[in-house]
Every structure is written in C-alpha cells, then in structure tokens.
Protein backbone atom coordinates (compact mmCIF):
# COMPACT_ATOMS: atom_id res chain seq x y z
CA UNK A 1 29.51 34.60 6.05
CA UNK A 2 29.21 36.75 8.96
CA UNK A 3 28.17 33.94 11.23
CA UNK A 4 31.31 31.84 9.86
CA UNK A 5 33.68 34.85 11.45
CA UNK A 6 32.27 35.24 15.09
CA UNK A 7 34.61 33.72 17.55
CA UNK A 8 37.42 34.02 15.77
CA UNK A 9 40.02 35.40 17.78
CA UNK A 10 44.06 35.57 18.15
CA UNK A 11 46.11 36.15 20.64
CA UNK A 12 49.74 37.04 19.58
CA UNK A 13 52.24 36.82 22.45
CA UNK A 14 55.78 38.14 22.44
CA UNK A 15 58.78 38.34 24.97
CA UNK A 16 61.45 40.80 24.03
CA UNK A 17 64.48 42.62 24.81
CA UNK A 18 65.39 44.58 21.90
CA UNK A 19 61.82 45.43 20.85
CA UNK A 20 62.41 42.79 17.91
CA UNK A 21 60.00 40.19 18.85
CA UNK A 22 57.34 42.92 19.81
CA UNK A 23 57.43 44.45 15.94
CA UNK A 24 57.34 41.27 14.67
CA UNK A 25 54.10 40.29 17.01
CA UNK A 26 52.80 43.47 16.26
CA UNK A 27 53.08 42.43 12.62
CA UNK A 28 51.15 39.45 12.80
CA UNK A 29 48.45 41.13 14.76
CA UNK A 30 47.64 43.65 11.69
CA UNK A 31 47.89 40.50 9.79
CA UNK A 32 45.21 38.74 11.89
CA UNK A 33 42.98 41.70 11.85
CA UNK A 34 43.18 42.14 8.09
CA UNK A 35 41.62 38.19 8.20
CA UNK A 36 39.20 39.65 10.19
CA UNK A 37 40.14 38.24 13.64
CA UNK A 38 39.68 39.66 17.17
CA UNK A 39 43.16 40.18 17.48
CA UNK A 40 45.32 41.17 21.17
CA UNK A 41 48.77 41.68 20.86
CA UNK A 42 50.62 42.05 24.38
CA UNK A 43 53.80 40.34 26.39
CA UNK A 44 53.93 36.89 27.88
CA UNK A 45 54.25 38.46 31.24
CA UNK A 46 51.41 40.70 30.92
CA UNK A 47 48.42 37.65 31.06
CA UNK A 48 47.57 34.13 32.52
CA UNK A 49 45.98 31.99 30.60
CA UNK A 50 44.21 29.39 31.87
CA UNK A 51 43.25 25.83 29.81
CA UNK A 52 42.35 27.71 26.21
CA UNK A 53 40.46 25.77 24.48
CA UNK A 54 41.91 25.82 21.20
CA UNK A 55 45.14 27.05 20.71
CA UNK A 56 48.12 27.71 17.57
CA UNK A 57 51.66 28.12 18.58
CA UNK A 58 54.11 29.48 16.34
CA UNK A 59 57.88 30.04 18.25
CA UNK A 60 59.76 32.53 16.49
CA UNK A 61 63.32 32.26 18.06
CA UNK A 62 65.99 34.57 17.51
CA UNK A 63 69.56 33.63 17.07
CA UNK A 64 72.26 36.43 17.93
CA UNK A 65 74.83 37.14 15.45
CA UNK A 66 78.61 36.60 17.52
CA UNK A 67 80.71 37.22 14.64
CA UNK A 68 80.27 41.13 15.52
C-alpha cells in the first residue's frame, strides 16, 4: 500500500482579497493531507509552474452579494 501512495502530491492554489479563498484552500489542503498527499498550499503569485505533468483544476469563484 505504501508503494501505491508515493508521488502523490497536491498543490492547492488560491488568489484572495478577503482571506476567503485562502481558508477555503487551506481547507482542502488538511483535506489532502488527511488522504495522505504531499500537500502545498500557497498563492498563485507566489510560484511558476512550468508544464506539470498531471494536473486537477477545481475554480472556486466567488460571487459578491450587491443587495447590501
């Protein structure tokens, strides 16, 4: 089983003004580790990434609330 978890990594990415989208990224980083990944969890602007191999997007998108 061991052998079937190497590798196995996740990068969560986040952009954020409120802090929202960080505590939700941070979320699914404990999430990720609990399924025993190698889990980073930082802002789009802090990395480059460069052809990954294998990749999973998920968008979360926001929408503000005008009625206020």
């Amino acid at each position: 089983m061991t052998n079937l978890l190497q590798g196995r990594r996740a990068l969560v990415l986040y952009g954020s003004e409120t802090g929202n989208a960080q505590d939700v990224a941070e979320e699914l980083g404990r999430i990720a580790e609990r399924l025993r990944f190698d889990t980073e969890v930082t802002a789009f602007n802090a990395i480059k990434l460069v052809c990954p191999e294998r990749k999973v997007n998920f968008d979360v998108t926001g929408v503000p609330d005008f009625s206020l």
